[in-house]
C-alpha atoms as a PDB file:
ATOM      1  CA  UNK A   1     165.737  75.095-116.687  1.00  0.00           C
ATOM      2  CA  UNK A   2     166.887  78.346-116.159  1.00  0.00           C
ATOM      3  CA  UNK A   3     169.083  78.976-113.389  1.00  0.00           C
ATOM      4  CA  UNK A   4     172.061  78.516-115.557  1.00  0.00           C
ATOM      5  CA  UNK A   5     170.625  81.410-117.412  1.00  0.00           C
ATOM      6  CA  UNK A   6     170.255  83.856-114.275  1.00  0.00           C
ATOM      7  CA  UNK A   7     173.527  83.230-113.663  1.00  0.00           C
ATOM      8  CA  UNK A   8     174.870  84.643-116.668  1.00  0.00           C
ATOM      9  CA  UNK A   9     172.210  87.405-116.307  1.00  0.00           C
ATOM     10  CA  UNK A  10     173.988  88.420-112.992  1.00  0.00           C
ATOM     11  CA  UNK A  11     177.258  87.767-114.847  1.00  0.00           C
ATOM     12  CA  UNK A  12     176.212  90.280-117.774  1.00  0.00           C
ATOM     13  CA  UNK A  13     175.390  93.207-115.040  1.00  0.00           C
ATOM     14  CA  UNK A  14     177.873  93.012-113.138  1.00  0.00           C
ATOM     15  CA  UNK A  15     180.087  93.733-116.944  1.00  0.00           C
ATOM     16  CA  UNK A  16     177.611  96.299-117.111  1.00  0.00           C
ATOM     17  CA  UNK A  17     175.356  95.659-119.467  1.00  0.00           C
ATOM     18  CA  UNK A  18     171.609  96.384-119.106  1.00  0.00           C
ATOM     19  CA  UNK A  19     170.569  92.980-119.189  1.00  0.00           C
ATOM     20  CA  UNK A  20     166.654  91.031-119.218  1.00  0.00           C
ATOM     21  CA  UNK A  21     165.245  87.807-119.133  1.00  0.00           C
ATOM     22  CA  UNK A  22     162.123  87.882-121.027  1.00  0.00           C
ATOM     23  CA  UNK A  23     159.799  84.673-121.610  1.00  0.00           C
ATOM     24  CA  UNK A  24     160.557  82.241-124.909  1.00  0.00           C
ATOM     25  CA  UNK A  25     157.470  82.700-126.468  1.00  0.00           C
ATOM     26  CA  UNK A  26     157.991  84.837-129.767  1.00  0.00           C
ATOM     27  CA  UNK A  27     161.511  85.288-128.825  1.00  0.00           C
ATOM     28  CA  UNK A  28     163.012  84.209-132.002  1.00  0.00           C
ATOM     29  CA  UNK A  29     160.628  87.002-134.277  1.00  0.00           C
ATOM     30  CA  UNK A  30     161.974  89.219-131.639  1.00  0.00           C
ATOM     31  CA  UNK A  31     165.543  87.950-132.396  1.00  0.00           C
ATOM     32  CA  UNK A  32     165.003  88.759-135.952  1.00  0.00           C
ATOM     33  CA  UNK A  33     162.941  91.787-135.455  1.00  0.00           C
ATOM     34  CA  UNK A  34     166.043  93.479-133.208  1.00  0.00           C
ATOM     35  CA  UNK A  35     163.759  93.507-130.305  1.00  0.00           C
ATOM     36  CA  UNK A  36     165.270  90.855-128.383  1.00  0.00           C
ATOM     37  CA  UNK A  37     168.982  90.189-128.906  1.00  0.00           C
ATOM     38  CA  UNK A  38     170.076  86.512-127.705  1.00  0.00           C
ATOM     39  CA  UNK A  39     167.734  83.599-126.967  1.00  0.00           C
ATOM     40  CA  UNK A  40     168.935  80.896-125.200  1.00  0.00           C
ATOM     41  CA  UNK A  41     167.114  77.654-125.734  1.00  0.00           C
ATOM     42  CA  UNK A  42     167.391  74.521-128.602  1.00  0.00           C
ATOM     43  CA  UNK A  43     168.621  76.012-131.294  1.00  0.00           C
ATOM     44  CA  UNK A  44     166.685  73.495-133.701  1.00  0.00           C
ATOM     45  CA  UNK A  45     163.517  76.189-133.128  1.00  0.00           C
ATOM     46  CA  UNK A  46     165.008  79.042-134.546  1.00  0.00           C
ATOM     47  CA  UNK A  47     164.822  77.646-138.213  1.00  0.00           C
ATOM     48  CA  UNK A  48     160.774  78.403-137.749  1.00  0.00           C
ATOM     49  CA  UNK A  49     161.759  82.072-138.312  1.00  0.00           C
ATOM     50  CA  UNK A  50     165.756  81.713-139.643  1.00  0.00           C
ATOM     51  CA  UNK A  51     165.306  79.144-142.670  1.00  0.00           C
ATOM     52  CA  UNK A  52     168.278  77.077-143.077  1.00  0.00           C
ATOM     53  CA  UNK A  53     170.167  79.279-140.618  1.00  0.00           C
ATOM     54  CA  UNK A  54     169.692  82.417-143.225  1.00  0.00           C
ATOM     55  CA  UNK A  55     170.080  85.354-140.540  1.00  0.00           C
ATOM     56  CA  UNK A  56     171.062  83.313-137.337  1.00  0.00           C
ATOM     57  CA  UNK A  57     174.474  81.806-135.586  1.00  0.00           C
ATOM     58  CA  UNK A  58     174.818  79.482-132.763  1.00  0.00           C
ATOM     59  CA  UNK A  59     177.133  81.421-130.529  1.00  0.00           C
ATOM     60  CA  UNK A  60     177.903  78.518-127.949  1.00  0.00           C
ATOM     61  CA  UNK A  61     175.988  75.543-126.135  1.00  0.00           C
ATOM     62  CA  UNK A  62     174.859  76.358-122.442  1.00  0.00           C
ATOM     63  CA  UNK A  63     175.749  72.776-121.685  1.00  0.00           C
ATOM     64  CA  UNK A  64     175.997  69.423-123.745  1.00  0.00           C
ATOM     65  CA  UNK A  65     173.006  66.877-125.116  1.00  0.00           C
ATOM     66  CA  UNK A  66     169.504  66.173-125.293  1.00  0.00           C
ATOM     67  CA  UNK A  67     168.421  67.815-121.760  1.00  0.00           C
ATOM     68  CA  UNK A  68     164.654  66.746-121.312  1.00  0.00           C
ATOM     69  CA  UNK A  69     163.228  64.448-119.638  1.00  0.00           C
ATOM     70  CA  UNK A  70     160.500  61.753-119.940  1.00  0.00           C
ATOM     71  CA  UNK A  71     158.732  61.714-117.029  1.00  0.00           C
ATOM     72  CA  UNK A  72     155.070  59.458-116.426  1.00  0.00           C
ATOM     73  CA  UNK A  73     152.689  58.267-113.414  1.00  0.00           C
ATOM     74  CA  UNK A  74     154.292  57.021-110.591  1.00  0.00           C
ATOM     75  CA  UNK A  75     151.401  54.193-110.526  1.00  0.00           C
ATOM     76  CA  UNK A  76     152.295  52.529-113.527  1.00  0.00           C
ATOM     77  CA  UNK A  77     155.341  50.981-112.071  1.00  0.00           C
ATOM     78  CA  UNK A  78     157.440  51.966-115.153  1.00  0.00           C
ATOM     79  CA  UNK A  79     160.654  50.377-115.486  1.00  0.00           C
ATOM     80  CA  UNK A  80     163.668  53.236-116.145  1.00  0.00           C
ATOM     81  CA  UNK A  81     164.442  53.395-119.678  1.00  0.00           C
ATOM     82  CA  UNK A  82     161.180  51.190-120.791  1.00  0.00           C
ATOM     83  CA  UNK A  83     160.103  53.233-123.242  1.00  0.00           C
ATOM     84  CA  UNK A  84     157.456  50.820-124.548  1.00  0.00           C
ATOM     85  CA  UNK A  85     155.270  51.836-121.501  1.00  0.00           C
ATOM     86  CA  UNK A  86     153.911  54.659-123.241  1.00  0.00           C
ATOM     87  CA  UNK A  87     151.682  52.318-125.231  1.00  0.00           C
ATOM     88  CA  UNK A  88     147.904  54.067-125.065  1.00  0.00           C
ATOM     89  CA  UNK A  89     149.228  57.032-123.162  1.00  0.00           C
ATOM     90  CA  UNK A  90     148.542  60.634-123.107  1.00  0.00           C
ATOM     91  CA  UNK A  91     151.841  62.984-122.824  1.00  0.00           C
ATOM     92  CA  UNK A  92     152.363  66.666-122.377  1.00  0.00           C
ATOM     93  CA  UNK A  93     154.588  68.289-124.694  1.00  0.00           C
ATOM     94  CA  UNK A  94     155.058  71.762-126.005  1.00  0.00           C
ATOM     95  CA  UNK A  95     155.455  72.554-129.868  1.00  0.00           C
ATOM     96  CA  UNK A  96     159.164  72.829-129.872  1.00  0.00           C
ATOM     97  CA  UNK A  97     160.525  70.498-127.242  1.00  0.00           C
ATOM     98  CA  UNK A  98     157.314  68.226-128.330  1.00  0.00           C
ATOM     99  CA  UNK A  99     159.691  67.420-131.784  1.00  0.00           C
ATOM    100  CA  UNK A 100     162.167  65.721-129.640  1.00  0.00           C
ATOM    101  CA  UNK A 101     159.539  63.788-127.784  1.00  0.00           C
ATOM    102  CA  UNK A 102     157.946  62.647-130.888  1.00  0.00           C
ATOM    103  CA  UNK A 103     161.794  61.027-132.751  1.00  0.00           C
ATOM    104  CA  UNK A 104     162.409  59.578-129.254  1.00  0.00           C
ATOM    105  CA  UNK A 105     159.397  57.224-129.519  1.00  0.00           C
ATOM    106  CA  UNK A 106     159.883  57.143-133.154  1.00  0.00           C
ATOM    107  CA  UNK A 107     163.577  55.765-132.382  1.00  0.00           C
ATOM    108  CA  UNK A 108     162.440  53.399-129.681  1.00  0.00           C
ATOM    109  CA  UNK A 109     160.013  51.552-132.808  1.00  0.00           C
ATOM    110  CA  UNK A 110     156.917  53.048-131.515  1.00  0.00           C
ATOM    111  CA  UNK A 111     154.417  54.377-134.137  1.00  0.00           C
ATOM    112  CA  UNK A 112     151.925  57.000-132.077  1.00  0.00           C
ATOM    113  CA  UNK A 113     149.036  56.033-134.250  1.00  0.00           C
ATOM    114  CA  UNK A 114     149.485  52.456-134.305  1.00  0.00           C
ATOM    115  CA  UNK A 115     150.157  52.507-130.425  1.00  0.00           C
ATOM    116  CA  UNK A 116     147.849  55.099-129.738  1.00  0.00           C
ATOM    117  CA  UNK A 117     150.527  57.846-127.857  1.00  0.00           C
ATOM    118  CA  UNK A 118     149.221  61.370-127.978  1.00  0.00           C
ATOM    119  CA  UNK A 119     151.131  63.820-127.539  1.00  0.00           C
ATOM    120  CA  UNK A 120     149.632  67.236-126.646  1.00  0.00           C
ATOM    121  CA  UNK A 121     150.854  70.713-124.555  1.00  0.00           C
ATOM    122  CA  UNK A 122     149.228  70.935-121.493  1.00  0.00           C
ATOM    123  CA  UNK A 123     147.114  73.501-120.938  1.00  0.00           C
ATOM    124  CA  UNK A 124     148.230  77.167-118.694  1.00  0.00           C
ATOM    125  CA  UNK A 125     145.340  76.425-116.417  1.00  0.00           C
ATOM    126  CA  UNK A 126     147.362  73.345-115.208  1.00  0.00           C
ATOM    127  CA  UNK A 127     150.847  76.188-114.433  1.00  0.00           C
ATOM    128  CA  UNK A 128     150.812  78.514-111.459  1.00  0.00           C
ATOM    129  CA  UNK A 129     150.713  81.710-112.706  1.00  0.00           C
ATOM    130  CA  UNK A 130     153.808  82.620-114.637  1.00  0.00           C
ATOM    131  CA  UNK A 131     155.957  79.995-113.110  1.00  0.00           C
ATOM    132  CA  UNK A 132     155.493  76.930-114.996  1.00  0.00           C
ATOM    133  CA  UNK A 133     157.608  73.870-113.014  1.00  0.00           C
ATOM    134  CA  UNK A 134     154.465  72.174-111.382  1.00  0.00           C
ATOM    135  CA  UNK A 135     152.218  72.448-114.342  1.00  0.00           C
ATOM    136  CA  UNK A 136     153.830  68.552-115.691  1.00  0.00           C
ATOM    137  CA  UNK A 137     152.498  67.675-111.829  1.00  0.00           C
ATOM    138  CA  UNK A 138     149.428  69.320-111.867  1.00  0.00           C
ATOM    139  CA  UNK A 139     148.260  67.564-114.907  1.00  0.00           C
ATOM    140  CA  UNK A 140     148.628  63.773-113.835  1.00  0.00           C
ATOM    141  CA  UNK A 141     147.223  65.292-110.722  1.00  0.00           C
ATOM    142  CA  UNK A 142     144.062  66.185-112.147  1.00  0.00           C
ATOM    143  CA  UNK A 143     143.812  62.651-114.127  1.00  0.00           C
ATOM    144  CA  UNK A 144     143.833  64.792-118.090  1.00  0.00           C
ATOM    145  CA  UNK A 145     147.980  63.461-118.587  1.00  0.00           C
ATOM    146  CA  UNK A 146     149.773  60.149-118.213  1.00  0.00           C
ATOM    147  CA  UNK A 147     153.233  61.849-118.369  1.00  0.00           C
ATOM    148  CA  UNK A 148     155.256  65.038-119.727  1.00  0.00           C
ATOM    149  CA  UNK A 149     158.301  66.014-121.479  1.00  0.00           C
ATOM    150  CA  UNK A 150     160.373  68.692-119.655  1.00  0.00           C
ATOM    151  CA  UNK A 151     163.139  70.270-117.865  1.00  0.00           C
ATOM    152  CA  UNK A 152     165.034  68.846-114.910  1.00  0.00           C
ATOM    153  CA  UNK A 153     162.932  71.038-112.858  1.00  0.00           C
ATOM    154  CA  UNK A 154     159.615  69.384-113.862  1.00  0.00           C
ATOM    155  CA  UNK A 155     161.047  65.846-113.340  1.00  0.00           C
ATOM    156  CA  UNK A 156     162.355  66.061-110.026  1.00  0.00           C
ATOM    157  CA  UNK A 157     159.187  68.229-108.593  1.00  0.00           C
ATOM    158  CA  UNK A 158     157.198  65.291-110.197  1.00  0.00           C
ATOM    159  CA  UNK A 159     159.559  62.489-107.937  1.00  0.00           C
ATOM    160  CA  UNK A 160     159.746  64.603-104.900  1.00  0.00           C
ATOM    161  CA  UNK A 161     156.281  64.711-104.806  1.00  0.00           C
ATOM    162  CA  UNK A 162     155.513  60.632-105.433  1.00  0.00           C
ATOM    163  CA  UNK A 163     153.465  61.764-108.275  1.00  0.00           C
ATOM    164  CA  UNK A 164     155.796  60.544-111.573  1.00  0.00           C
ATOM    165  CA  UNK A 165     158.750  58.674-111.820  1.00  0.00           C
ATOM    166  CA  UNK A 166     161.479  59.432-114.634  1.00  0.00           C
ATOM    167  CA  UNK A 167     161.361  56.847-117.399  1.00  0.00           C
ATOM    168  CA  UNK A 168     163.896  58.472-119.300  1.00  0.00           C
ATOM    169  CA  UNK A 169     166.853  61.282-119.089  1.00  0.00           C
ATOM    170  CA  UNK A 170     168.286  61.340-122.624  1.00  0.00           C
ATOM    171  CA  UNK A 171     171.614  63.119-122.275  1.00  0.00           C
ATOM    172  CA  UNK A 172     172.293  60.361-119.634  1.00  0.00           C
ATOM    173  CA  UNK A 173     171.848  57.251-121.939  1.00  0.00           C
ATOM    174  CA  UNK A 174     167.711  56.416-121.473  1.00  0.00           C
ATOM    175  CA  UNK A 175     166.991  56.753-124.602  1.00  0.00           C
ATOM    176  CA  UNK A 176     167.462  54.764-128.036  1.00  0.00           C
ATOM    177  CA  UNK A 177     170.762  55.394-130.046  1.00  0.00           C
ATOM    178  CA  UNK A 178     171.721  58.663-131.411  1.00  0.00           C
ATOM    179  CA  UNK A 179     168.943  60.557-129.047  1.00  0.00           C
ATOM    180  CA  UNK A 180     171.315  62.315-126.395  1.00  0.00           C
ATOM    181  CA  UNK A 181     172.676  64.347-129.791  1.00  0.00           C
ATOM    182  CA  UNK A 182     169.094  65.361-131.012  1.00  0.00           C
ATOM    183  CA  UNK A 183     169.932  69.216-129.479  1.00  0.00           C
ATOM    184  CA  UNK A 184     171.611  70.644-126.938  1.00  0.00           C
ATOM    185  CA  UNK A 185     170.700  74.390-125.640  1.00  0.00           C
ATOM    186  CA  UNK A 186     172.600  77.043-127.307  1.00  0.00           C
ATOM    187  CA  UNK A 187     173.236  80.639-126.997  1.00  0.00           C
ATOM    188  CA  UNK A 188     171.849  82.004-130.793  1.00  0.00           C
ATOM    189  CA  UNK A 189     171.763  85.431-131.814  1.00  0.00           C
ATOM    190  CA  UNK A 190     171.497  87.369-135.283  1.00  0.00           C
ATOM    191  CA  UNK A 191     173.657  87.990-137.860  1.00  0.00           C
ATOM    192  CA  UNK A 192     172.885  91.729-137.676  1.00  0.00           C
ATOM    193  CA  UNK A 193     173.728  91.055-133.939  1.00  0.00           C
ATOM    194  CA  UNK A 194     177.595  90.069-134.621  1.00  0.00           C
ATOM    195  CA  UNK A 195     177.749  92.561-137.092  1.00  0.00           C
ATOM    196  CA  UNK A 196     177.028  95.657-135.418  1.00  0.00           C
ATOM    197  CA  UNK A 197     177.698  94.884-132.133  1.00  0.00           C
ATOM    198  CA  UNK A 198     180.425  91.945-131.792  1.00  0.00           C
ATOM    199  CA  UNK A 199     181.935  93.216-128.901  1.00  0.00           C
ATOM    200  CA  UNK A 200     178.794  92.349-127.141  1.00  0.00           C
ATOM    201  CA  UNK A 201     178.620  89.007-128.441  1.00  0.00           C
ATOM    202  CA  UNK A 202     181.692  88.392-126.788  1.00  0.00           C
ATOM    203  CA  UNK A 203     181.189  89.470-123.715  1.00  0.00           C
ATOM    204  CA  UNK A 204     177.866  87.330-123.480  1.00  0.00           C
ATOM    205  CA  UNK A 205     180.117  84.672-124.458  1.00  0.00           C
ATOM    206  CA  UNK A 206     182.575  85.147-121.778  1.00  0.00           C
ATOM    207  CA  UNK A 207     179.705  85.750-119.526  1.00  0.00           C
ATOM    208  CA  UNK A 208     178.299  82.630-120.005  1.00  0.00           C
ATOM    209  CA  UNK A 209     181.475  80.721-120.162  1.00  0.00           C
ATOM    210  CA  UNK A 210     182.404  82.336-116.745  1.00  0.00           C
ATOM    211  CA  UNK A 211     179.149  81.001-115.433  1.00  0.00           C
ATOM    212  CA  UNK A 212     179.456  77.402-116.236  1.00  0.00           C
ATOM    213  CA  UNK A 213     183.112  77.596-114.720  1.00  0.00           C
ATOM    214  CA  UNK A 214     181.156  79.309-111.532  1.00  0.00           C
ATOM    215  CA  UNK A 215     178.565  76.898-111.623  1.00  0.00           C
ATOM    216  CA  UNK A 216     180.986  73.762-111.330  1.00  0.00           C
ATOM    217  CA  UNK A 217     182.900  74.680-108.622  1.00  0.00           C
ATOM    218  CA  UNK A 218     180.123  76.395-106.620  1.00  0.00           C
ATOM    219  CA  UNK A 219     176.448  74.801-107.248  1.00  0.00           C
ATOM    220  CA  UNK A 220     175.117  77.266-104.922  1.00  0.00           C
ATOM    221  CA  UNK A 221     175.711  80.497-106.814  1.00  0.00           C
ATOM    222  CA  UNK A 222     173.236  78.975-108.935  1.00  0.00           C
ATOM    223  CA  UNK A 223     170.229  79.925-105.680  1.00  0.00           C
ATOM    224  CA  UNK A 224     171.481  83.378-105.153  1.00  0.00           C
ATOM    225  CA  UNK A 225     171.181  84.249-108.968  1.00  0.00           C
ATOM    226  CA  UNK A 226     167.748  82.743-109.303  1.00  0.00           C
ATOM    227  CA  UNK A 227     166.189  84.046-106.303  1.00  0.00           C
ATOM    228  CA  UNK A 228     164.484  86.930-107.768  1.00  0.00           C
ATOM    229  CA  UNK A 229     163.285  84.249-110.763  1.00  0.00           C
ATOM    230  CA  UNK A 230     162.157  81.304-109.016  1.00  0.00           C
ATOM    231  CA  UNK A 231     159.267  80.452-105.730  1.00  0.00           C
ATOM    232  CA  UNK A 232     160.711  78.917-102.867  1.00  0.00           C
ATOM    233  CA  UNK A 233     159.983  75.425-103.110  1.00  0.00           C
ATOM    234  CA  UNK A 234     161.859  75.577-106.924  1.00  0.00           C
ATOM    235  CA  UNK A 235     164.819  77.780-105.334  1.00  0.00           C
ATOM    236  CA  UNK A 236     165.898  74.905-102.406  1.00  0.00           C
ATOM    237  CA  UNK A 237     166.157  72.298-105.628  1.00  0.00           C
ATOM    238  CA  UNK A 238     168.228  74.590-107.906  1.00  0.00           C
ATOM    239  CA  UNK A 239     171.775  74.219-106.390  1.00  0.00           C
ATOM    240  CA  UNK A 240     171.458  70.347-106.690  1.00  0.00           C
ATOM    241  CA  UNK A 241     170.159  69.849-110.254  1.00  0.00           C
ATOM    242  CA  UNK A 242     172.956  72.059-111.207  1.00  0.00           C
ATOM    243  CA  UNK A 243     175.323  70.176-109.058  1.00  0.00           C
ATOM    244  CA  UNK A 244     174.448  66.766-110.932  1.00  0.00           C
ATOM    245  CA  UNK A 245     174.577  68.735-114.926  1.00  0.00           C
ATOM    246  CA  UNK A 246     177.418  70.666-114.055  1.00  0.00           C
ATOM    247  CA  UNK A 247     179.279  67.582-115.778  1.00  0.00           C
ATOM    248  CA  UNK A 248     177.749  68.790-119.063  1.00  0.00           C
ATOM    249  CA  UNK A 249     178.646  72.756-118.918  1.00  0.00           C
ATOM    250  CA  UNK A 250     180.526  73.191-122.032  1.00  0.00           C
ATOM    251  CA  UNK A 251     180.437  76.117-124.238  1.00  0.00           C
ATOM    252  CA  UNK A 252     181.822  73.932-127.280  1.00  0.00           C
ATOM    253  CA  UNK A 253     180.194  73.280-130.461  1.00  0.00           C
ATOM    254  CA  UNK A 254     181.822  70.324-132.397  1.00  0.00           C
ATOM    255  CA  UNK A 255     181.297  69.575-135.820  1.00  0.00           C
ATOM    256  CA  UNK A 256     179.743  66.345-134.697  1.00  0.00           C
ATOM    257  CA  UNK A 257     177.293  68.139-132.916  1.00  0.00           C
ATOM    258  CA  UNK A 258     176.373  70.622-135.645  1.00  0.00           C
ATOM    259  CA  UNK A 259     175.649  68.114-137.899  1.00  0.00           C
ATOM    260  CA  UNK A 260     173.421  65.649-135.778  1.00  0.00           C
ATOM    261  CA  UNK A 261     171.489  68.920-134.827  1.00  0.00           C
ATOM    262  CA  UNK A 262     170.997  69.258-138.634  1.00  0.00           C
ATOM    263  CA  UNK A 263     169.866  65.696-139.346  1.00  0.00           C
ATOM    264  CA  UNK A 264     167.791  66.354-136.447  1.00  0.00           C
ATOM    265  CA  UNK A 265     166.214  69.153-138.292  1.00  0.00           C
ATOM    266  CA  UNK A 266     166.086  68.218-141.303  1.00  0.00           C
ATOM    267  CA  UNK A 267     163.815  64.867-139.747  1.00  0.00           C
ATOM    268  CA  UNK A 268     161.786  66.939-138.430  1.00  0.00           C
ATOM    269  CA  UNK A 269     160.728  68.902-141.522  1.00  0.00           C
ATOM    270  CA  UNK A 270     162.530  72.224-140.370  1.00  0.00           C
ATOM    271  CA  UNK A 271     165.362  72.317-142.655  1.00  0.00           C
ATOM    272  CA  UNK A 272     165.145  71.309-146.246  1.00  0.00           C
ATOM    273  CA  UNK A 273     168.693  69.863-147.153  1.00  0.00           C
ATOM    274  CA  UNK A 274     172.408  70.030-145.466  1.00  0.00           C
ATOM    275  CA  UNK A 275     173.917  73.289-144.379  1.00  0.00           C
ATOM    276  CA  UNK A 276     177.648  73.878-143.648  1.00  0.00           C
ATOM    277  CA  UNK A 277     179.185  74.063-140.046  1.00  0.00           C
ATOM    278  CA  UNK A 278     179.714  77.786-140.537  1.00  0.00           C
ATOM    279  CA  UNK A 279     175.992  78.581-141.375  1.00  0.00           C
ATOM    280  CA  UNK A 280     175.089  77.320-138.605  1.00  0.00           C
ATOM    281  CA  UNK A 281     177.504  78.258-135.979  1.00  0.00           C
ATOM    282  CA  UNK A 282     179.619  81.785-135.405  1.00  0.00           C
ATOM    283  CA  UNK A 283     183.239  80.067-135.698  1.00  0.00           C
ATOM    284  CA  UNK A 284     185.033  83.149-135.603  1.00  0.00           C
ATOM    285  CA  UNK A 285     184.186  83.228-131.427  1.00  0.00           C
ATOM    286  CA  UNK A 286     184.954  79.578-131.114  1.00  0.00           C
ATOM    287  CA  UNK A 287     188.271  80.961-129.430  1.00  0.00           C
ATOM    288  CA  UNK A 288     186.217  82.133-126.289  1.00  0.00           C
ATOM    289  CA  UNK A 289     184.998  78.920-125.439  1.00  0.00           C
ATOM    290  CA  UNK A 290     187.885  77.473-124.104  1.00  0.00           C
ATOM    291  CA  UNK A 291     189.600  80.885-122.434  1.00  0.00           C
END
């Protein structure tokens, strides 16, 4: 969700850089076409457009693990973590976070077929307007979903209303072994990006380091960035779902968490063999992370 990502946006101005939020969709052909010049987001979806990391560098990680949520029908009783309940369900899922949907029942010994789990996006009608948080809702509302895979935004709209209950919240140990290291979101840019314009790779860097420090010690900065971004009912949640994942703001990539992000790929049919830490991630800022 993105009020980690205002943030930073306020962050970047106030450095004085003429910065934008734009939407994700085609952002990474943007990336490479020069129109758009950092995305944030799992990084796993920029191979569609950056093959094996040819052209694109993970600059740092917004904050740490697999941070989606499986969220179904509050009627079905579903006991957390029981991820067997899916059985003969219908799920919402976008393309890209859809992937890590799809190895998470995988891992938990489910075959979709065999158990008959579909998995499909959910249809815009279902969103209101351009803000997207109640579409998850709106679905099992009108009866065409069992469940959806999303932000924290989406799962805690879904309990607050007494409409779905979470059955699992990977980065937090829900979900079968090895799935809290399927992704994590990233900062990614170009490689044309660090080498014109490094020194504004580094500031971003700093900016969004800066932010996660903010965000930990002050939730509530979090409301007063996003107000321009976000309705009011989303805006009075936003200082408490930070406050409860400001445990996992941390600009690091490890090695560790390269490489599971690769096997991830690579699982998933997006990357064809291994690629080397430094393909894959812009070492030479690694330095910032920690300042």
């Amino acid at each position: 969700f993105n009020a980690t990502a205002a943030v930073e946006l306020g962050f970047l101005k106030e450095q004085g850089y003429d910065a934008e939020i734009v939407p994700m969709q085609g952002g990474w052909k943007e990336m490479r076409d020069g129109g758009v010049q950092f995305m944030a987001g799992s990084p796993y979806s920029a191979l569609q457009v950056f093959p094996n990391w040819e052209g694109a560098k993970i600059l740092c990680a917004l904050s740490q693990h697999t941070y989606w949520f499986l969220s179904v029908r509050s009627d079905l009783g579903a006991k957390r973590g029981d991820v067997s309940v899916v059985k003969g369900l219908k799920l919402g899922a976008s393309a890209g976070p859809g992937m890590g949907l799809r190895r998470l029942l995988l891992d938990s010994g489910l075959d979709l077929e065999r158990d008959n789990v579909t998995i499909e996006p959910i249809p815009d009608r279902f969103a209101q307007g351009h803000v997207r948080s109640q579409i998850g809702v709106n679905a099992i509302k009108h009866g065409d979903f069992d469940g959806y895979w999303g932000n924290g935004m989406r799962a805690e709209i879904g309990v607050r209303e007494g409409v779905a209950d979470v059955l699992a919240d990977v980065r937090r140990g829900d979900g079968p072994p090895g799935s809290m290291d399927y992704t994590f979101p990233a900062l990614t840019t170009s490689d044309r990006m660090i080498a014109e314009q490094p020194e504004v790779v580094e500031a971003t860097i700093r900016a969004v380091v800066k932010a996660q420090k903010t965000l930990k010690a002050d939730p509530s900065r979090a409301t007063e960035a996003a107000r321009k971004h976000f309705p009011p009912g989303e805006l009075e949640l936003i200082a408490e779902l930070v406050r409860r994942d400001s445990p996992f703001y941390e600009a690091t990539v490890s090695d560790y968490k390269a490489a599971k992000l690769n096997d991830f790929a690579r699982s998933m049919g997006l990357q064809a063999g291994p690629v080397p830490y430094e393909q894959v991630v812009a070492r030479q800022f690694k330095h910032l992370w920690t300042e």
